[in-house]
PDB file of N, CA and C in Angstrom:
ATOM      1  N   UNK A   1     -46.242  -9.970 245.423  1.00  0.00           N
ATOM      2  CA  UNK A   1     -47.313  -9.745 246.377  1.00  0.00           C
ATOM      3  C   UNK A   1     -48.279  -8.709 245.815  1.00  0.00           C
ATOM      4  N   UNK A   2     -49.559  -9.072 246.021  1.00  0.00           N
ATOM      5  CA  UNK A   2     -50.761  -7.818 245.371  1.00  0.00           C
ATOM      6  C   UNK A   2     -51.498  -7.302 246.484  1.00  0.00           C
ATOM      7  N   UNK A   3     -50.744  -5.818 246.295  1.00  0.00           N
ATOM      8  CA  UNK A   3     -51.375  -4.551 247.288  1.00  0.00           C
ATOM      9  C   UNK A   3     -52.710  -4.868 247.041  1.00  0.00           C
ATOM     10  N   UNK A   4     -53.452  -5.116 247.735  1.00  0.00           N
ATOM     11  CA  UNK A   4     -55.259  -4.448 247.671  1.00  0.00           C
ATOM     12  C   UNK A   4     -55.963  -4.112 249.135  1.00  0.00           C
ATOM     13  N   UNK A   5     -57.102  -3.630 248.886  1.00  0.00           N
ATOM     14  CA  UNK A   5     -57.797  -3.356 249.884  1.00  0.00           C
ATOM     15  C   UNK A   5     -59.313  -3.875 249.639  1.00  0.00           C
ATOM     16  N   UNK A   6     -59.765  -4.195 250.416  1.00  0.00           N
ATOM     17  CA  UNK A   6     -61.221  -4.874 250.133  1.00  0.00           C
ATOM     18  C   UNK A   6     -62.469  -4.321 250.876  1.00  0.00           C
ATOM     19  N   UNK A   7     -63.371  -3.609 250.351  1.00  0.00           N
ATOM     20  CA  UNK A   7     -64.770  -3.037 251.343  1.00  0.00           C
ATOM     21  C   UNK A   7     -65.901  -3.908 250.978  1.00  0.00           C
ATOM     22  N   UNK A   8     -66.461  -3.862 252.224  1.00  0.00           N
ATOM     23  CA  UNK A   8     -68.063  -4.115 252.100  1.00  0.00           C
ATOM     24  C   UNK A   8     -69.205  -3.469 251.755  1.00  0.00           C
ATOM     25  N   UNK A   9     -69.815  -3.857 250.727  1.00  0.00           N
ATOM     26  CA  UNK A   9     -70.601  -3.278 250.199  1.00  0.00           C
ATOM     27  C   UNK A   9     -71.782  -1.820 251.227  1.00  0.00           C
ATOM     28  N   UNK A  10     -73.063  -3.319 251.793  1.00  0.00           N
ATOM     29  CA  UNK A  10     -73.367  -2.690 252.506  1.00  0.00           C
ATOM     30  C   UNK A  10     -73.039  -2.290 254.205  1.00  0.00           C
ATOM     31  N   UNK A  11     -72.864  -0.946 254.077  1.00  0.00           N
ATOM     32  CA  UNK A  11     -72.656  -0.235 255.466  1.00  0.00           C
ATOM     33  C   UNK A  11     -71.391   0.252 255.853  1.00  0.00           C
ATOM     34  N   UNK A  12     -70.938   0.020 254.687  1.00  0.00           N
ATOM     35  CA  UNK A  12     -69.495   0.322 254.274  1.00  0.00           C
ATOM     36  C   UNK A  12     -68.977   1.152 253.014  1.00  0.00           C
ATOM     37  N   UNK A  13     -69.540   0.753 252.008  1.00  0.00           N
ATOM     38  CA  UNK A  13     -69.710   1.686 251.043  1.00  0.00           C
ATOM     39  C   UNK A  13     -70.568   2.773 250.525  1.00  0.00           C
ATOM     40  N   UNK A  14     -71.692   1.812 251.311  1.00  0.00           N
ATOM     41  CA  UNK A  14     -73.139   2.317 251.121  1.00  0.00           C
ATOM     42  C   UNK A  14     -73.879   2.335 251.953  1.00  0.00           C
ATOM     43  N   UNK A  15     -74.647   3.581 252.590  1.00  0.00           N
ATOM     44  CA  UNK A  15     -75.813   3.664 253.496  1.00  0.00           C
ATOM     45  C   UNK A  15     -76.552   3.057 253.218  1.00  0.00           C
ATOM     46  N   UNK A  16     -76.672   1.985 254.191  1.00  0.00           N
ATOM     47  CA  UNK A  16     -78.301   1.308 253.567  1.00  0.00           C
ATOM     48  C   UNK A  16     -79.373   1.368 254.858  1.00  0.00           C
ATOM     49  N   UNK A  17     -79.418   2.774 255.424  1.00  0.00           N
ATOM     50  CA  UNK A  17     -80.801   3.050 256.568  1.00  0.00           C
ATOM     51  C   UNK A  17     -82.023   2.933 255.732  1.00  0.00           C
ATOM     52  N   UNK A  18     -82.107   3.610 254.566  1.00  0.00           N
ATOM     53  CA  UNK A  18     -83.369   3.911 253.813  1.00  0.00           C
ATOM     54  C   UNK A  18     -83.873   2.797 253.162  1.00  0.00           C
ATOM     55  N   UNK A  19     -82.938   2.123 252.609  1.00  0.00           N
ATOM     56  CA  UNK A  19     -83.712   0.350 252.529  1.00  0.00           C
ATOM     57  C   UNK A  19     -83.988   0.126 253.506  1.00  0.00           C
ATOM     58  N   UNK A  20     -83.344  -0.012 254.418  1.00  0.00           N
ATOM     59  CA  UNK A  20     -83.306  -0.816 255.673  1.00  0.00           C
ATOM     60  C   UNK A  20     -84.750  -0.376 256.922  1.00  0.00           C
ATOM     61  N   UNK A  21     -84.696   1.223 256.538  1.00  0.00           N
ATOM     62  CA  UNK A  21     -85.715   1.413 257.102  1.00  0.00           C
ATOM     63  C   UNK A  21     -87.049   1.185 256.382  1.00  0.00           C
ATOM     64  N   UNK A  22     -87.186   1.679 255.130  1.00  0.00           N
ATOM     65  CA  UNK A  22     -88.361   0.649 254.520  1.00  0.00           C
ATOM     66  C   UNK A  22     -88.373  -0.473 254.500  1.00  0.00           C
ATOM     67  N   UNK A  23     -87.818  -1.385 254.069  1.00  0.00           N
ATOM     68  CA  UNK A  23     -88.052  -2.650 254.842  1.00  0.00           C
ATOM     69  C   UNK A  23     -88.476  -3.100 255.992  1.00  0.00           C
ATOM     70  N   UNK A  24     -87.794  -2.820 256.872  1.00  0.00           N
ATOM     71  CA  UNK A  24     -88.894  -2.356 258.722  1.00  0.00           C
ATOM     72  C   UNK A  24     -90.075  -2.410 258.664  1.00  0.00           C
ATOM     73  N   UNK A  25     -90.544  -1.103 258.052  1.00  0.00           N
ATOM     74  CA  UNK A  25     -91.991  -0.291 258.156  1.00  0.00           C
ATOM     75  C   UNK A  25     -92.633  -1.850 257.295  1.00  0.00           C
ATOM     76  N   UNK A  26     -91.837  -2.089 256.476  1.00  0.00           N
ATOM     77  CA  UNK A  26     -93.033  -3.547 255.409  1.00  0.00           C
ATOM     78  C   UNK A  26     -93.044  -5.149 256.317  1.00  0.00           C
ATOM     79  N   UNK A  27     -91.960  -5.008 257.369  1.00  0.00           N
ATOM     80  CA  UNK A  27     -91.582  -6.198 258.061  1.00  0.00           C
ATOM     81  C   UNK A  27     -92.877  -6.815 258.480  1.00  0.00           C
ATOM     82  N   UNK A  28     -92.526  -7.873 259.685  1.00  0.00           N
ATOM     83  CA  UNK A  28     -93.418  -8.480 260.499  1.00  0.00           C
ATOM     84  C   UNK A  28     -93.688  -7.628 262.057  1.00  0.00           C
ATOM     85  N   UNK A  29     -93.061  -6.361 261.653  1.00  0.00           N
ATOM     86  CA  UNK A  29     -93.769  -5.851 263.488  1.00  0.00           C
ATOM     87  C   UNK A  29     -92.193  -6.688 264.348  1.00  0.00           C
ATOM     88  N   UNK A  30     -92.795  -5.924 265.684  1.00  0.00           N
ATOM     89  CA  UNK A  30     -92.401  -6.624 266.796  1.00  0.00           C
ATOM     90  C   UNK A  30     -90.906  -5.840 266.659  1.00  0.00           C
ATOM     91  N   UNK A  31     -90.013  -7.574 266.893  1.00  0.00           N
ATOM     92  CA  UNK A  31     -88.605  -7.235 267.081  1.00  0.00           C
ATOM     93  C   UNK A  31     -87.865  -6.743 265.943  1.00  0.00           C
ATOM     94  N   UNK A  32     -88.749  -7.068 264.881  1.00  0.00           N
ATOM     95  CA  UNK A  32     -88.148  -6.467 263.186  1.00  0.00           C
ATOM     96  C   UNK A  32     -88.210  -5.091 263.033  1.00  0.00           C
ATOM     97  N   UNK A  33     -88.968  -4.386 263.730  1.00  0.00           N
ATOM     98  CA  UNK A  33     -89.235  -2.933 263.812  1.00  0.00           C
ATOM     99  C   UNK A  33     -88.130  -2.278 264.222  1.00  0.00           C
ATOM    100  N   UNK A  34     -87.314  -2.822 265.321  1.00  0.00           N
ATOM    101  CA  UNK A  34     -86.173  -2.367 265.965  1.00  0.00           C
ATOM    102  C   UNK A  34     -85.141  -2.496 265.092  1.00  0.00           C
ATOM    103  N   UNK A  35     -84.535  -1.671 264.014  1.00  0.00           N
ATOM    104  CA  UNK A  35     -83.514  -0.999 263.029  1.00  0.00           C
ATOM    105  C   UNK A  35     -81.949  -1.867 263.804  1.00  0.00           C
ATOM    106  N   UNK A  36     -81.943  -1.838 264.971  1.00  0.00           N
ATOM    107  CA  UNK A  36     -80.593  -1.962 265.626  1.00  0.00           C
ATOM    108  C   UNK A  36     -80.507  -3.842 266.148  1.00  0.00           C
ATOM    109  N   UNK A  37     -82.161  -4.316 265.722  1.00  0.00           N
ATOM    110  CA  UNK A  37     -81.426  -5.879 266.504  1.00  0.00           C
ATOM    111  C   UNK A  37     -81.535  -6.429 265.108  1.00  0.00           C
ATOM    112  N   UNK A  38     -82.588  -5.744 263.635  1.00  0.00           N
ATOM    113  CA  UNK A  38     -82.677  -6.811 263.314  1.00  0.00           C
ATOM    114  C   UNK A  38     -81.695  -7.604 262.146  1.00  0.00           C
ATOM    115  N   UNK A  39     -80.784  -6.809 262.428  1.00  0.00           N
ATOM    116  CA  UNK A  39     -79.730  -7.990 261.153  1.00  0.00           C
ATOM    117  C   UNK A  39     -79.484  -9.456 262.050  1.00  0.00           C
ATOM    118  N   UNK A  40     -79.724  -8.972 263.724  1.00  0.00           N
ATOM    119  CA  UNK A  40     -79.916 -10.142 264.623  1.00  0.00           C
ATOM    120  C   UNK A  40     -80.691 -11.327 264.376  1.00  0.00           C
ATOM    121  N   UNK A  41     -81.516 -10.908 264.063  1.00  0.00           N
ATOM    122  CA  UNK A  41     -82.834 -11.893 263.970  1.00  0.00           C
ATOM    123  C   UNK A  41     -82.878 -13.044 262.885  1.00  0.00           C
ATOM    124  N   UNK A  42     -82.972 -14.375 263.245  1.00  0.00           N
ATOM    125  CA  UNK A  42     -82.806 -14.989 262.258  1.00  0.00           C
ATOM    126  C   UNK A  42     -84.227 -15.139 261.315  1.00  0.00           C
ATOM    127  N   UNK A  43     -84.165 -15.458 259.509  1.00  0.00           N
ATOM    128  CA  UNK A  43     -84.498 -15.383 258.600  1.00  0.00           C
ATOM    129  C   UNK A  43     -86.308 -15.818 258.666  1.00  0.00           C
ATOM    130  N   UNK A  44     -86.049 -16.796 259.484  1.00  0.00           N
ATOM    131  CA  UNK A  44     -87.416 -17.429 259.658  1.00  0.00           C
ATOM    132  C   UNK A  44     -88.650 -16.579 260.591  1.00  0.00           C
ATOM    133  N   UNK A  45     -87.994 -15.599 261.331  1.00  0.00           N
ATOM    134  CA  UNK A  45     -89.009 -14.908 262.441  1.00  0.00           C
ATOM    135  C   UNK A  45     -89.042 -13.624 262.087  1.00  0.00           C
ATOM    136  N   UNK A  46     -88.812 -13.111 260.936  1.00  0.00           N
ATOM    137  CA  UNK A  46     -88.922 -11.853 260.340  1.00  0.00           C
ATOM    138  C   UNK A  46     -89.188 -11.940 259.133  1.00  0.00           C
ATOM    139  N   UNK A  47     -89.403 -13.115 258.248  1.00  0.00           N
ATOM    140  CA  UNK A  47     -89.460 -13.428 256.879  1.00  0.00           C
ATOM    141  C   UNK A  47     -89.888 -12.145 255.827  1.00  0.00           C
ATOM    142  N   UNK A  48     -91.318 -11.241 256.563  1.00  0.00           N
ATOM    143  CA  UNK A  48     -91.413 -10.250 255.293  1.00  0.00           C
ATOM    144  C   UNK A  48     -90.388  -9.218 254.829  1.00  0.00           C
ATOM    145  N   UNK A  49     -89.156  -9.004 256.622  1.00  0.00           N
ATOM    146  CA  UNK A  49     -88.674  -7.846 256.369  1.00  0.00           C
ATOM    147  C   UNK A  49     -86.887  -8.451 255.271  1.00  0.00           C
ATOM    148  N   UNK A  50     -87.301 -10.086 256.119  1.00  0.00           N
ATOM    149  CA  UNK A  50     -85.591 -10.624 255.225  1.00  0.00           C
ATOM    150  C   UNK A  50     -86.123 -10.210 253.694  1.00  0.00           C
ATOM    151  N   UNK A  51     -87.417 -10.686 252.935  1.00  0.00           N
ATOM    152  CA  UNK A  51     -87.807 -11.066 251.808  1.00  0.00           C
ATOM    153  C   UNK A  51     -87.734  -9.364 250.925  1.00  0.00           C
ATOM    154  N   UNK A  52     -87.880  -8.247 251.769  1.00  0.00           N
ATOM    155  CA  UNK A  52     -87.733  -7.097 251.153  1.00  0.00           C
ATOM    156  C   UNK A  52     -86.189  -6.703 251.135  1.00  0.00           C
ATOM    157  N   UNK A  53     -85.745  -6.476 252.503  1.00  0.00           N
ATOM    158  CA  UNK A  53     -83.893  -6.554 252.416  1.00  0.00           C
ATOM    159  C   UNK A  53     -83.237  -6.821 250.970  1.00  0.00           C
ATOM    160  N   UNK A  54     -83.638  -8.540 251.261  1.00  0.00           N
ATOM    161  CA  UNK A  54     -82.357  -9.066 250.501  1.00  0.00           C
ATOM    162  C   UNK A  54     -83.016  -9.410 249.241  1.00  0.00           C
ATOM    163  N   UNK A  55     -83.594  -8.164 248.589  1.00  0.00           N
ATOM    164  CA  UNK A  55     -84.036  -8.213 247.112  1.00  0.00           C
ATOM    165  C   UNK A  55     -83.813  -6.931 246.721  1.00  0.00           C
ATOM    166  N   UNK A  56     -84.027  -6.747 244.990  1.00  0.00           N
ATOM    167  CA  UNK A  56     -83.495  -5.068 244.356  1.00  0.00           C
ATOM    168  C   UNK A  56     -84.448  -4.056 244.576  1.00  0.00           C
ATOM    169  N   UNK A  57     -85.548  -3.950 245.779  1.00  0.00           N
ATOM    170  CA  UNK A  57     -87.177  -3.701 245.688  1.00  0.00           C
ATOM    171  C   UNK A  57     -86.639  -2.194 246.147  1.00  0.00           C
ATOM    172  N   UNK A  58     -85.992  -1.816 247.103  1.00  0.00           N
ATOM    173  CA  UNK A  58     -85.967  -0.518 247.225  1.00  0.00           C
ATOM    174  C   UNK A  58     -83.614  -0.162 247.399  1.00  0.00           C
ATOM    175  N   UNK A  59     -83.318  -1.000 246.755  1.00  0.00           N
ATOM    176  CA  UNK A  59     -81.852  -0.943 246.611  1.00  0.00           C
ATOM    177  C   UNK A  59     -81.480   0.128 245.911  1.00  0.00           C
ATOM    178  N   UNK A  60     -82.248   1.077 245.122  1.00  0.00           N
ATOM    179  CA  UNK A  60     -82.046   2.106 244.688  1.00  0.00           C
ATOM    180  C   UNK A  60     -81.905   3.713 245.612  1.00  0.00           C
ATOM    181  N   UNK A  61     -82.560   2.949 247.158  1.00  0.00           N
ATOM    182  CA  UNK A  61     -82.401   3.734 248.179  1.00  0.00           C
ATOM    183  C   UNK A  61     -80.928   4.464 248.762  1.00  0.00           C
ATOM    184  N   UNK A  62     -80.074   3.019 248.314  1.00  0.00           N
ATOM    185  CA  UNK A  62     -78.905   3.041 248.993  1.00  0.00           C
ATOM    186  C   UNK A  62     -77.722   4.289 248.687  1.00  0.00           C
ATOM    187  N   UNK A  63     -77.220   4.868 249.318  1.00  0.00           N
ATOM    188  CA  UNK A  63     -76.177   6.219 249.246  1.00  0.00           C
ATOM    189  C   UNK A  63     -74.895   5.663 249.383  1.00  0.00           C
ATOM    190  N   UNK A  64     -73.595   6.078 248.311  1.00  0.00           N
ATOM    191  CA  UNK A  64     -72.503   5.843 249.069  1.00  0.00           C
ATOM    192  C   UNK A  64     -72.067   7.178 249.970  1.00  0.00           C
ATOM    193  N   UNK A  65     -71.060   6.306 251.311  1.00  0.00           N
ATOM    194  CA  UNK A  65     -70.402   7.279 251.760  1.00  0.00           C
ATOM    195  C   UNK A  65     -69.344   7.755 251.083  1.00  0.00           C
ATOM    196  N   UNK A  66     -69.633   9.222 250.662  1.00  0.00           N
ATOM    197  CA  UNK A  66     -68.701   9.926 250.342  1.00  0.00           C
ATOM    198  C   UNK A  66     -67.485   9.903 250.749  1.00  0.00           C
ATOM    199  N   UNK A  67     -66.931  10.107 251.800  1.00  0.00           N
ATOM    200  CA  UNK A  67     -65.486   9.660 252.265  1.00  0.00           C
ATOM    201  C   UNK A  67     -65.228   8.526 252.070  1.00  0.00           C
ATOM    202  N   UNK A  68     -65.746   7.326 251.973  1.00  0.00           N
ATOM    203  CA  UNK A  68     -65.245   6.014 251.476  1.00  0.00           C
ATOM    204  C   UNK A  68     -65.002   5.891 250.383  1.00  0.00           C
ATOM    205  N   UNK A  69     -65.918   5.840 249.462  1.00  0.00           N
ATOM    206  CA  UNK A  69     -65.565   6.418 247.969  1.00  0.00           C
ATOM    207  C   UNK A  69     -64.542   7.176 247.846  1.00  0.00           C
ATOM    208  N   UNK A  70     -64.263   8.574 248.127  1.00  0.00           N
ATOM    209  CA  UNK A  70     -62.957   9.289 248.198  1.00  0.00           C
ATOM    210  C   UNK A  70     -61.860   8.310 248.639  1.00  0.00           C
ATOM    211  N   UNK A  71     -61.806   7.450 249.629  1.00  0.00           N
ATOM    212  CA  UNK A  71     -60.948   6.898 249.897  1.00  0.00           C
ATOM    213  C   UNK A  71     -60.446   5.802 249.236  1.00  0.00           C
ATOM    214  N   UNK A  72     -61.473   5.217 248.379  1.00  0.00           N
ATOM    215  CA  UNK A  72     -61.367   3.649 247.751  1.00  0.00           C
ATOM    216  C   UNK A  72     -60.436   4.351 246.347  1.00  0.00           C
ATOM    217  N   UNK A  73     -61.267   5.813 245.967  1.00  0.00           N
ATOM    218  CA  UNK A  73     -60.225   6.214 244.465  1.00  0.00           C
ATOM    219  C   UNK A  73     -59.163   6.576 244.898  1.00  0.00           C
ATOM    220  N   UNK A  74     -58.603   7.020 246.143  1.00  0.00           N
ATOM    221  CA  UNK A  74     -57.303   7.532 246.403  1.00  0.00           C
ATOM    222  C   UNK A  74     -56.346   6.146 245.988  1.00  0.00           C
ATOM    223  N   UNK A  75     -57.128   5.023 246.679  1.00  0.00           N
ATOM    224  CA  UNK A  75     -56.394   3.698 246.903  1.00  0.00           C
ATOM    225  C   UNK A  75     -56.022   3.371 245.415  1.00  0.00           C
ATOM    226  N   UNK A  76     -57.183   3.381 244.769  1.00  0.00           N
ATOM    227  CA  UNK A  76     -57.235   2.878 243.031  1.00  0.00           C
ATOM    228  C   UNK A  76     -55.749   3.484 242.108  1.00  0.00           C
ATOM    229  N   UNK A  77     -56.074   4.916 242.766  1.00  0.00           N
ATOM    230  CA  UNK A  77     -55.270   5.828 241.817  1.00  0.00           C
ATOM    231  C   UNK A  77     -53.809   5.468 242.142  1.00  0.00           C
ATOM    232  N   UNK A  78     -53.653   5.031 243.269  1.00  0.00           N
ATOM    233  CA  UNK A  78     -52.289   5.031 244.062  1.00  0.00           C
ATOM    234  C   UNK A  78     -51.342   3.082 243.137  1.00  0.00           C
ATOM    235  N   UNK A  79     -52.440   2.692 242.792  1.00  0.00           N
ATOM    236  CA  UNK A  79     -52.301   1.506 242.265  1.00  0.00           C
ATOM    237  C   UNK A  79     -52.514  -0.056 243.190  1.00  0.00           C
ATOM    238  N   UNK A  80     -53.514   0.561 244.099  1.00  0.00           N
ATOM    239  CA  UNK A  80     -53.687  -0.261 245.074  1.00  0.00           C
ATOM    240  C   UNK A  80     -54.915  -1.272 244.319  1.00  0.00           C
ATOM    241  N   UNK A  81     -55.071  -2.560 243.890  1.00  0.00           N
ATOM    242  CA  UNK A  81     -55.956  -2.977 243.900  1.00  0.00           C
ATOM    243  C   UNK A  81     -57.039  -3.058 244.539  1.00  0.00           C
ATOM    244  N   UNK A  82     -58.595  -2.909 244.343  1.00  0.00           N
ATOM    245  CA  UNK A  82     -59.555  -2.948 245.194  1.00  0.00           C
ATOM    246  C   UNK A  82     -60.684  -4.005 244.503  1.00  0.00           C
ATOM    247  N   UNK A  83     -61.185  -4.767 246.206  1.00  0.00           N
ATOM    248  CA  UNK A  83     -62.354  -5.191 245.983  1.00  0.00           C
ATOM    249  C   UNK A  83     -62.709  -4.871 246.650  1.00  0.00           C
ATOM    250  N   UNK A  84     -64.380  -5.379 246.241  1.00  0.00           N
ATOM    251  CA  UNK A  84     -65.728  -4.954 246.638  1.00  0.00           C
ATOM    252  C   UNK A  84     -66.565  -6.267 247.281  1.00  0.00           C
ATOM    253  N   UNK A  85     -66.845  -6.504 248.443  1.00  0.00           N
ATOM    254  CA  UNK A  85     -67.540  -7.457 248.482  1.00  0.00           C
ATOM    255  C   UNK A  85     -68.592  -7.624 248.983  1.00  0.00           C
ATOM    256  N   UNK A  86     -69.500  -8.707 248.835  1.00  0.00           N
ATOM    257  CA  UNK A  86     -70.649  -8.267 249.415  1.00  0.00           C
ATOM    258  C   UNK A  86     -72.129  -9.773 249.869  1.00  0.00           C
ATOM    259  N   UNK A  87     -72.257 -10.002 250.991  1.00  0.00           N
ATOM    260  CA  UNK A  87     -73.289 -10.890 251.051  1.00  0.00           C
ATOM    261  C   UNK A  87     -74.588 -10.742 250.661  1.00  0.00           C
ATOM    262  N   UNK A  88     -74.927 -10.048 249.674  1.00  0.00           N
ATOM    263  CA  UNK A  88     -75.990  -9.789 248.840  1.00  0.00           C
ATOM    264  C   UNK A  88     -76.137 -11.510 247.976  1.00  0.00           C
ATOM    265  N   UNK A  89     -77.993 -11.483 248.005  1.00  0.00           N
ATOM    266  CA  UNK A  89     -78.208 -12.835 246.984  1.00  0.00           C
ATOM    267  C   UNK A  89     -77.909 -12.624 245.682  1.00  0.00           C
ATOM    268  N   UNK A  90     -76.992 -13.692 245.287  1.00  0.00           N
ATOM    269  CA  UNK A  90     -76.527 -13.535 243.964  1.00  0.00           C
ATOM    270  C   UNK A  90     -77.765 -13.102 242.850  1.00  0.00           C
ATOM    271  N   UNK A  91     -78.891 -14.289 243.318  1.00  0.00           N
ATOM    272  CA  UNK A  91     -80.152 -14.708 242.313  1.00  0.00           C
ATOM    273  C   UNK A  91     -81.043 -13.549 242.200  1.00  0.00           C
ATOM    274  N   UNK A  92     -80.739 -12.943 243.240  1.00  0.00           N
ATOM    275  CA  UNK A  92     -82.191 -11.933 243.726  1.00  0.00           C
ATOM    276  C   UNK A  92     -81.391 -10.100 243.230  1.00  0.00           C
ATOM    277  N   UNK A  93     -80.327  -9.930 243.563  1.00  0.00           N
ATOM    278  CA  UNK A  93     -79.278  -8.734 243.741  1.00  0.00           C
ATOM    279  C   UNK A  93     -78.459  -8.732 243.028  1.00  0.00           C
ATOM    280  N   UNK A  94     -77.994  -9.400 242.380  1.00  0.00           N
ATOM    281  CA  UNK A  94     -76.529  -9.609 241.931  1.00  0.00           C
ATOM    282  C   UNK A  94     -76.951  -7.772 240.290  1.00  0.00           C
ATOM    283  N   UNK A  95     -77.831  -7.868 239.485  1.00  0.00           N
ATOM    284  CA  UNK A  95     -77.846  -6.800 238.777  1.00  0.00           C
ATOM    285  C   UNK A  95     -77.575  -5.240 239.375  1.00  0.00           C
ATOM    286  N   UNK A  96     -78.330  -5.533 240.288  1.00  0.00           N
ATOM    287  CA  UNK A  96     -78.241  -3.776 240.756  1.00  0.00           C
ATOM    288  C   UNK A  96     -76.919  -4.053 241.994  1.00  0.00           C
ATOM    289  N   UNK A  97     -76.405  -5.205 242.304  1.00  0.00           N
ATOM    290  CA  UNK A  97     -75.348  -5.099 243.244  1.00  0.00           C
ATOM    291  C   UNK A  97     -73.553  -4.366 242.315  1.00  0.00           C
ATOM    292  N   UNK A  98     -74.385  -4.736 240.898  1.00  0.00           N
ATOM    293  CA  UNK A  98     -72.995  -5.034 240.029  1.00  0.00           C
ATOM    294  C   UNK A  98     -73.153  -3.190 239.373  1.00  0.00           C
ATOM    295  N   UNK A  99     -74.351  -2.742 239.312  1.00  0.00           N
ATOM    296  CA  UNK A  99     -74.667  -1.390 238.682  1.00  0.00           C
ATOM    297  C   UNK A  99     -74.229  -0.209 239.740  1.00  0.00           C
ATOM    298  N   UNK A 100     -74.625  -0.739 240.854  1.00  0.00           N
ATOM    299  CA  UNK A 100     -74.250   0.555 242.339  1.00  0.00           C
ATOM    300  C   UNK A 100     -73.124   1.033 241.894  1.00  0.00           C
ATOM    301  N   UNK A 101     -71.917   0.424 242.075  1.00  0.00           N
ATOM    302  CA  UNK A 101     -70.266   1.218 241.979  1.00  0.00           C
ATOM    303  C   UNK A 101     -70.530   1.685 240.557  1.00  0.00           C
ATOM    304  N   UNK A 102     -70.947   0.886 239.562  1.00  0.00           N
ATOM    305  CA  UNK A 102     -70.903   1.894 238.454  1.00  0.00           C
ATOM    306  C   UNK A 102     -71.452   3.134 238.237  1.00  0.00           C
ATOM    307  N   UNK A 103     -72.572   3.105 238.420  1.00  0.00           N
ATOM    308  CA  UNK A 103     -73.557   4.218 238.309  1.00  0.00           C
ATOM    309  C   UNK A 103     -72.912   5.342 239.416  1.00  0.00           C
ATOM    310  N   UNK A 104     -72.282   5.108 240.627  1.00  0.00           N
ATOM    311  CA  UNK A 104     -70.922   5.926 241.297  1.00  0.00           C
ATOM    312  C   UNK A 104     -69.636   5.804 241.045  1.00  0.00           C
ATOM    313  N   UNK A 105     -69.233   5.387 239.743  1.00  0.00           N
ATOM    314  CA  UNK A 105     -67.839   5.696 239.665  1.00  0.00           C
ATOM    315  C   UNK A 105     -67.012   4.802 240.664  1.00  0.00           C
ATOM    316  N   UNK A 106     -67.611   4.209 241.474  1.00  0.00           N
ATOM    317  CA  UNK A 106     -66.361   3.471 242.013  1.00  0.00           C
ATOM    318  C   UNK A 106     -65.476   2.294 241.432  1.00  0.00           C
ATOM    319  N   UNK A 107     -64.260   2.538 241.448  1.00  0.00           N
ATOM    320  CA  UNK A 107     -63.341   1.725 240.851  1.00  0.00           C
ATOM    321  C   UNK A 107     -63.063   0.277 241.561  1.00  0.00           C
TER     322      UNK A 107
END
């Protein structure tokens, strides 16, 4: 049997308000403005703010949480396998999705 534990990228590993809130401010207005409905909103009625999101345009914004991180190396060190996962676009994200944990050390 293989011990592991598995996190999610964003909002889990990583703060993503500061993308998230630039993206907003670049959105379509309205209900996209609202930080709290719009992962709600489907793709088609917010298109400028999906099209900034789910690209590498301000992904450099993103912070990990420190206690998660602390927690994911406790797991590592302990010999717990870990993944990382994440609904990020492969085509669009996948470089800076694969650089984040590195560029933080996460295992």
């Amino acid at each position: 049997m293989l011990n592991a534990s598995v996190f999610d990228l964003d909002g889990t590993v990583f703060n993503v308000k500061k993308r998230l809130d630039r993206c907003l401010s670049e959105g379509d207005g309205g209900e996209c403005a609202d930080p709290n409905r719009a992962f709600r909103i489907p793709r088609d009625r917010c298109s400028r703010f999906w099209e900034c999101y789910l690209s590498p345009k301000y992904m450099h914004l993103d912070e990990p949480y420190d206690t998660v991180v602390s927690r994911i190396r406790e797991l590592y060190e302990s010999g717990i396998h870990i993944f990382l996962i994440s609904g990020r676009l492969e085509k669009k994200q996948m470089e800076t999705t694969i650089d984040q944990p590195r560029r933080y050390q996460i295992p």
